[in-house]
C-alpha atoms as a PDB file:
ATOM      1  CA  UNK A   1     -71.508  36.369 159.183  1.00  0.00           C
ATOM      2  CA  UNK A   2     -72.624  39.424 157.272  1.00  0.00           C
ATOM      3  CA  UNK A   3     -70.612  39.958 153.801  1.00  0.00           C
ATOM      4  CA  UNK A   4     -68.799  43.221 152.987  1.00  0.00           C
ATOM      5  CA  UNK A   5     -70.842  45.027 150.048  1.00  0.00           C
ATOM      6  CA  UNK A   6     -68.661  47.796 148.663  1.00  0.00           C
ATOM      7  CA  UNK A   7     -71.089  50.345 147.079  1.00  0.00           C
ATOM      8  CA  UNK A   8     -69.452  52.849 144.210  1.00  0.00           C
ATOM      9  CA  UNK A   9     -71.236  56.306 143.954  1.00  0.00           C
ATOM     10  CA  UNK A  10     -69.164  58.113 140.594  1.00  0.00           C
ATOM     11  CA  UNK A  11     -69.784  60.520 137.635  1.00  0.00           C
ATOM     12  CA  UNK A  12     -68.522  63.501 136.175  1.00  0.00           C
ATOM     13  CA  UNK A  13     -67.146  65.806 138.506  1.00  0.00           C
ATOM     14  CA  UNK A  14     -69.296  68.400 140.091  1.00  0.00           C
ATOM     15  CA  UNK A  15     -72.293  66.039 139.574  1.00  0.00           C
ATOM     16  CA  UNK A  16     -73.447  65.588 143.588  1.00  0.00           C
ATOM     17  CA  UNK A  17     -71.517  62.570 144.723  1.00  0.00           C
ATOM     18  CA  UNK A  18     -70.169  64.333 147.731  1.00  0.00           C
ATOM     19  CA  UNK A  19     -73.175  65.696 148.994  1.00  0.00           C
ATOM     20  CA  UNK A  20     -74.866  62.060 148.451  1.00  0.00           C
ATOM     21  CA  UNK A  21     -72.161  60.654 150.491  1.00  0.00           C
ATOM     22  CA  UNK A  22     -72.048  63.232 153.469  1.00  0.00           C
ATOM     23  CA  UNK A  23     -75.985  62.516 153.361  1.00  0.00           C
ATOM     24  CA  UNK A  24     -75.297  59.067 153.796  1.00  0.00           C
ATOM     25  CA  UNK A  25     -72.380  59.242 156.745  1.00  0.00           C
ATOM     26  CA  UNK A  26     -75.286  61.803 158.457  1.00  0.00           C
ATOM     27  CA  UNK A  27     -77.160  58.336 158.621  1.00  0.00           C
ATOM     28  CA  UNK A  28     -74.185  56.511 159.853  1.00  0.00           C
ATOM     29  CA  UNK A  29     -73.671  54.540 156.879  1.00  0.00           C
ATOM     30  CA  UNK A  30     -70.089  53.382 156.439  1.00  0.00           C
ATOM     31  CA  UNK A  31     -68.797  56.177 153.928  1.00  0.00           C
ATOM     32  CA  UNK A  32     -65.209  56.717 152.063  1.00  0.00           C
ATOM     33  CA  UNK A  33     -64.281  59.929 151.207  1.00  0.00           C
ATOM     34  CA  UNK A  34     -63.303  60.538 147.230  1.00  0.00           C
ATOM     35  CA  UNK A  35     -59.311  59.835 147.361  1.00  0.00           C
ATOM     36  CA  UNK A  36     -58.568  62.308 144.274  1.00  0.00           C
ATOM     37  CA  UNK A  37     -59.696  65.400 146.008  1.00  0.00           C
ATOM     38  CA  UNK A  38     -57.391  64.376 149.350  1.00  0.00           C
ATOM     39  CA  UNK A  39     -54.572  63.838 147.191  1.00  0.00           C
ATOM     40  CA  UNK A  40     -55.027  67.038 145.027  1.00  0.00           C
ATOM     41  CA  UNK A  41     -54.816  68.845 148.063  1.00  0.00           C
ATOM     42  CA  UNK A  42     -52.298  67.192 149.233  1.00  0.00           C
ATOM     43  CA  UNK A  43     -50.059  67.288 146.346  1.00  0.00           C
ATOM     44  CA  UNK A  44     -51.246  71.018 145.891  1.00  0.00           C
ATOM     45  CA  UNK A  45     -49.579  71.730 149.635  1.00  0.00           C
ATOM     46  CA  UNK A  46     -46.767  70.273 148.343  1.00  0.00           C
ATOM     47  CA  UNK A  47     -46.469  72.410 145.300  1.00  0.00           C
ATOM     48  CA  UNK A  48     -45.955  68.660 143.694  1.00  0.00           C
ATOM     49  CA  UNK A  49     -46.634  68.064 140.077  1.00  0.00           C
ATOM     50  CA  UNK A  50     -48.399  64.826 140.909  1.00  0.00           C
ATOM     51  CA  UNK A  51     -51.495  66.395 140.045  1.00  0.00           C
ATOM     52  CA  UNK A  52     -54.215  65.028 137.651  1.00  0.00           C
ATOM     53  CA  UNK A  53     -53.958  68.301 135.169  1.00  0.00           C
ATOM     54  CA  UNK A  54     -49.519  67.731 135.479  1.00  0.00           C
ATOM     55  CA  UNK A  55     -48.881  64.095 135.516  1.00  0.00           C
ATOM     56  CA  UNK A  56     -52.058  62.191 135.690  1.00  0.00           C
ATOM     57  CA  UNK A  57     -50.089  58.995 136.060  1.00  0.00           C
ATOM     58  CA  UNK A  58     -48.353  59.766 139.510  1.00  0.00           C
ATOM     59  CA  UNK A  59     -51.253  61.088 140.730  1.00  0.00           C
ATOM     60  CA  UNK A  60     -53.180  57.839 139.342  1.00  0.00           C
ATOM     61  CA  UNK A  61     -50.478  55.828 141.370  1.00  0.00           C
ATOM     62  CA  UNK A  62     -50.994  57.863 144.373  1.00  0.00           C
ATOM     63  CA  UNK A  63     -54.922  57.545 144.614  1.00  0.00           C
ATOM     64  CA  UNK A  64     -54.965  53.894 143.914  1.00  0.00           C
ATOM     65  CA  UNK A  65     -52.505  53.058 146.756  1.00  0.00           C
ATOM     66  CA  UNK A  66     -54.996  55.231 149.297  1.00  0.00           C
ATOM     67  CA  UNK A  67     -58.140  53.439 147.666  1.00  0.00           C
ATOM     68  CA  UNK A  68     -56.756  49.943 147.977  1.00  0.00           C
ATOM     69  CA  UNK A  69     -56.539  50.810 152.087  1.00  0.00           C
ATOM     70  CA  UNK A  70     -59.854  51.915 151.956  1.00  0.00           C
ATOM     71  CA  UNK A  71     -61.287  48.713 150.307  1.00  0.00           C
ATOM     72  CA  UNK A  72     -59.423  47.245 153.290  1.00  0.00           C
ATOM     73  CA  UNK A  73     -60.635  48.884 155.575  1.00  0.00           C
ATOM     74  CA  UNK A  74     -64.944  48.096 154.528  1.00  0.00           C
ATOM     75  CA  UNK A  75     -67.182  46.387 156.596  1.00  0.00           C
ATOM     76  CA  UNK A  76     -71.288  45.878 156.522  1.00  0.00           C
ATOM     77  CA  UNK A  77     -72.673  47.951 153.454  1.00  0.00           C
ATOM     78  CA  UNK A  78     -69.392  50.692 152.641  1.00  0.00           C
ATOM     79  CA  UNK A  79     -70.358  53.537 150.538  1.00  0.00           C
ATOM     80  CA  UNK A  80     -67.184  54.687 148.044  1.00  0.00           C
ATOM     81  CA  UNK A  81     -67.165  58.235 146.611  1.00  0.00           C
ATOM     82  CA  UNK A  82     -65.139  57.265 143.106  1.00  0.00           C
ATOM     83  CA  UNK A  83     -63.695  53.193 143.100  1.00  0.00           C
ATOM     84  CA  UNK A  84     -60.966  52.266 141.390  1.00  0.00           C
ATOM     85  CA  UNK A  85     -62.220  51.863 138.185  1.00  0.00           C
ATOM     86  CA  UNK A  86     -62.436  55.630 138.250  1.00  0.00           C
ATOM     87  CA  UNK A  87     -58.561  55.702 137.952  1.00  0.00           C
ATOM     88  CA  UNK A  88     -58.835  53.836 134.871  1.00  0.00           C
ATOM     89  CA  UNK A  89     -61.885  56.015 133.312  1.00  0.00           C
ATOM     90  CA  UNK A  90     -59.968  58.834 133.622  1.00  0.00           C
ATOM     91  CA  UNK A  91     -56.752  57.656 132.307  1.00  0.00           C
ATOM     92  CA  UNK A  92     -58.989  56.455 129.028  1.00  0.00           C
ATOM     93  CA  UNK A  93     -60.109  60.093 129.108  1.00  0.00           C
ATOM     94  CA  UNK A  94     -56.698  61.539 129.243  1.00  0.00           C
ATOM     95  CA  UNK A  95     -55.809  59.254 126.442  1.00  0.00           C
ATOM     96  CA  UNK A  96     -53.540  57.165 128.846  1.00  0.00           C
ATOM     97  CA  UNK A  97     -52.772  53.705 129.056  1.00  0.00           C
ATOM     98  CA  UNK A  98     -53.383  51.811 132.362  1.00  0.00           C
ATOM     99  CA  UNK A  99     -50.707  50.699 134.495  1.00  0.00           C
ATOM    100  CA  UNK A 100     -50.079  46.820 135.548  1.00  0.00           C
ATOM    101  CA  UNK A 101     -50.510  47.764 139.692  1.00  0.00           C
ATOM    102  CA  UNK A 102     -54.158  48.759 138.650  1.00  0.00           C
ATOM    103  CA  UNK A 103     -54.966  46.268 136.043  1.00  0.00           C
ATOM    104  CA  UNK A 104     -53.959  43.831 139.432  1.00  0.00           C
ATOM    105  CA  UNK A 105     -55.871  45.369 141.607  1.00  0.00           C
ATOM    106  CA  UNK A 106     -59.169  45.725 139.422  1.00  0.00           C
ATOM    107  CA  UNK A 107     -58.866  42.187 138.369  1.00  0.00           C
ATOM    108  CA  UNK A 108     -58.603  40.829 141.886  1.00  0.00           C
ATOM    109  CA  UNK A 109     -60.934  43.166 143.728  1.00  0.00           C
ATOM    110  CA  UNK A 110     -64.473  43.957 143.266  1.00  0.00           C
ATOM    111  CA  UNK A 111     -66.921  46.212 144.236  1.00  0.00           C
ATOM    112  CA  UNK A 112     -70.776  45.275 144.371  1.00  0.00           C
ATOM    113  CA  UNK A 113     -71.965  45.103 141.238  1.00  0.00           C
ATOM    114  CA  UNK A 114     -74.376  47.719 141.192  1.00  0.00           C
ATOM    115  CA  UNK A 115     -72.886  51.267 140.763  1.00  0.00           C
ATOM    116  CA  UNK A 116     -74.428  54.345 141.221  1.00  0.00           C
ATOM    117  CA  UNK A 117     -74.215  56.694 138.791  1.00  0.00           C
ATOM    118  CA  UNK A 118     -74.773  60.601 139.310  1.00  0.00           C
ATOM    119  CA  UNK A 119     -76.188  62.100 135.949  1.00  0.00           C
ATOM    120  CA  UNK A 120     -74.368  65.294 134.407  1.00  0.00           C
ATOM    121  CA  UNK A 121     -76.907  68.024 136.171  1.00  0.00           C
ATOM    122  CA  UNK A 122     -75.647  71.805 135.092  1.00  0.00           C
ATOM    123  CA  UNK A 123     -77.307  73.840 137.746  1.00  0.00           C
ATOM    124  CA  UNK A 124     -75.245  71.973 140.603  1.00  0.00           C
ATOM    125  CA  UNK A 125     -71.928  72.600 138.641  1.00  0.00           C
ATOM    126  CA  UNK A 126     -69.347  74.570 140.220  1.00  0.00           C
ATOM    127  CA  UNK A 127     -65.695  74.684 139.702  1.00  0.00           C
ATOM    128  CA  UNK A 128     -62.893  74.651 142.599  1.00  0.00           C
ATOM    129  CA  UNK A 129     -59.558  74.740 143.501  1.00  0.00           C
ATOM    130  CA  UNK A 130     -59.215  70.822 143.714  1.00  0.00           C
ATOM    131  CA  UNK A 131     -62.552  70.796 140.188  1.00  0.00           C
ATOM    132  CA  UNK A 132     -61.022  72.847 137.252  1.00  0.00           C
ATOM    133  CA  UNK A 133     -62.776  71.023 134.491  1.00  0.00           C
ATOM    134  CA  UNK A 134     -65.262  72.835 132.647  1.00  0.00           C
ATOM    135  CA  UNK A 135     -68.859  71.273 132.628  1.00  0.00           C
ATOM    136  CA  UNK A 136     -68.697  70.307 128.752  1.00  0.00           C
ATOM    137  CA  UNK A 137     -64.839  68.438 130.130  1.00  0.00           C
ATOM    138  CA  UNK A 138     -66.884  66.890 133.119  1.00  0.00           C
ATOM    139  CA  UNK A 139     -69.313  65.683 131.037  1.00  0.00           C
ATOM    140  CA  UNK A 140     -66.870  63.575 128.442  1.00  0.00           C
ATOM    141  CA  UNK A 141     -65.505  62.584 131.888  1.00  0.00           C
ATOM    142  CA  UNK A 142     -69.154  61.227 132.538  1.00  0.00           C
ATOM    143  CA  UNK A 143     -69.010  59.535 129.347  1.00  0.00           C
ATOM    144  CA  UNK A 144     -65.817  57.378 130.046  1.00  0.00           C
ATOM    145  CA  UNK A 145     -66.942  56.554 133.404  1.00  0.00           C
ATOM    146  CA  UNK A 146     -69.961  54.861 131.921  1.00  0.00           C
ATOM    147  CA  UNK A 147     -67.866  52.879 128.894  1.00  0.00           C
ATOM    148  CA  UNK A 148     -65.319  52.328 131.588  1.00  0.00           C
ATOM    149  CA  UNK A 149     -68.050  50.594 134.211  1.00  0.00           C
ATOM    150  CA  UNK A 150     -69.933  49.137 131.520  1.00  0.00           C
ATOM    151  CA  UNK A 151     -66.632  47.391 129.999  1.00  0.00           C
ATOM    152  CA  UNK A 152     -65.729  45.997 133.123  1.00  0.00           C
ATOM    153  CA  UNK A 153     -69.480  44.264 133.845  1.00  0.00           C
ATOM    154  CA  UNK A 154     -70.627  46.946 136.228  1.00  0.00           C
ATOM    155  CA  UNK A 155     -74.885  47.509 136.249  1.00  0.00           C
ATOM    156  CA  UNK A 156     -75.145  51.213 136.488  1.00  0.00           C
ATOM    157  CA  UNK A 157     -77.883  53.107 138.207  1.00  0.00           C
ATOM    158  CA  UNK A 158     -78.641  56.314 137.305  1.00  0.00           C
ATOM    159  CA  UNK A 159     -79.229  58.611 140.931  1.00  0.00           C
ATOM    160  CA  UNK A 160     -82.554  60.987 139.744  1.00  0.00           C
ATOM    161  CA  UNK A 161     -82.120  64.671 139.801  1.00  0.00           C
ATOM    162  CA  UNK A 162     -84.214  65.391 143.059  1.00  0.00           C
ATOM    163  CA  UNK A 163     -83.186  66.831 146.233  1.00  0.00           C
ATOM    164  CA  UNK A 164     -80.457  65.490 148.821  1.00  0.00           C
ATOM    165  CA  UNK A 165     -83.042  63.970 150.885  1.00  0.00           C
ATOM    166  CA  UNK A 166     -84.570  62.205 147.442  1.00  0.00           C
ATOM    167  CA  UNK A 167     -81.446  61.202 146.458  1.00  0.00           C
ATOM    168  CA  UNK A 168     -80.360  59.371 149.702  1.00  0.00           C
ATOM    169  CA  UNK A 169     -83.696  57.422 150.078  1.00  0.00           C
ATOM    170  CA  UNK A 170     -83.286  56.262 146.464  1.00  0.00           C
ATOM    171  CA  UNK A 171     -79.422  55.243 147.360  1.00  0.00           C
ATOM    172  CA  UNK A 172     -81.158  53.408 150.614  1.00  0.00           C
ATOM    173  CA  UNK A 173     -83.759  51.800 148.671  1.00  0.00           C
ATOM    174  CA  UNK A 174     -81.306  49.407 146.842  1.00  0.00           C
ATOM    175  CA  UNK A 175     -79.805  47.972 150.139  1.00  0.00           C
END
């Protein structure tokens, strides 16, 4: 019986995550879709303040309740835009304590232990409805991620700056 090996792909935002991870699902690999952008639209249809930049804690709530179905829901080699331990990396960053339903969760869950890591990278950088940090913000964002992974025992590996195609084969080289 083949193990579940649930693969993390995080950094700042605006860094190239989502275009490694659409690369990925293009080779049908098992993918997961980063949970804060669904629920920032979401909670932006809504015209709800549980929004990262309003109340960073509901929001926090609501994103680990939709990532703890997608850890679920993994089978074969699953590919994670942002894990859980994202939640917590920003909350450090926002200067906010964690909450006992993710301190649960990240103590009986795990992902594999290698992490990819997208490095801050200026000239991809763009800002969005759902990405209103400025690069210098995403970039301290970038920072906590790595304390936050490193604390918790995670091996980090740094995705080089090449092109999509580059960036996927290096992803697929670590399988």
């Amino acid at each position: 019986m083949f193990d579940t090996v649930r693969r993390i792909i995080t950094g700042g935002p605006g860094f190239g995550k989502t275009s490694i991870l659409t690369a990925l699902n293009r080779s049908n690999r098992n993918t997961f879709d980063e949970v804060a952008r669904l629920v920032i639209k979401q909670e932006m249809a809504r015209n709800s303040d549980h929004l990262p930049w309003l109340d960073n804690l509901a929001f926090s709530h609501k994103v680990l309740s939709i990532q703890k179905t997608q850890f679920n829901e993994a089978s074969g080699i699953a590919y994670y835009d942002r894990g859980a331990p994202d939640i917590l990396a920003y909350l450090k960053h926002n200067n906010q304590v964690s909450f006992s339903e993710l301190e649960d969760f990240l103590n009986s869950h795990s992902y594999d232990t290698k992490v990819f890591l997208t490095p801050p990278w200026q000239e991809i950088y763009q800002q969005d409805e759902e990405r209103k940090e400025s690069f210098e913000e995403a970039c301290q964002i970038h920072d906590a991620l790595v304390d936050t992974y490193a604390e918790l025992g995670y091996d980090l590996i740094e995705i080089p700056k090449y092109t999509i195609k580059e960036r996927l084969a290096f992803v697929l080289s670590h399988e």
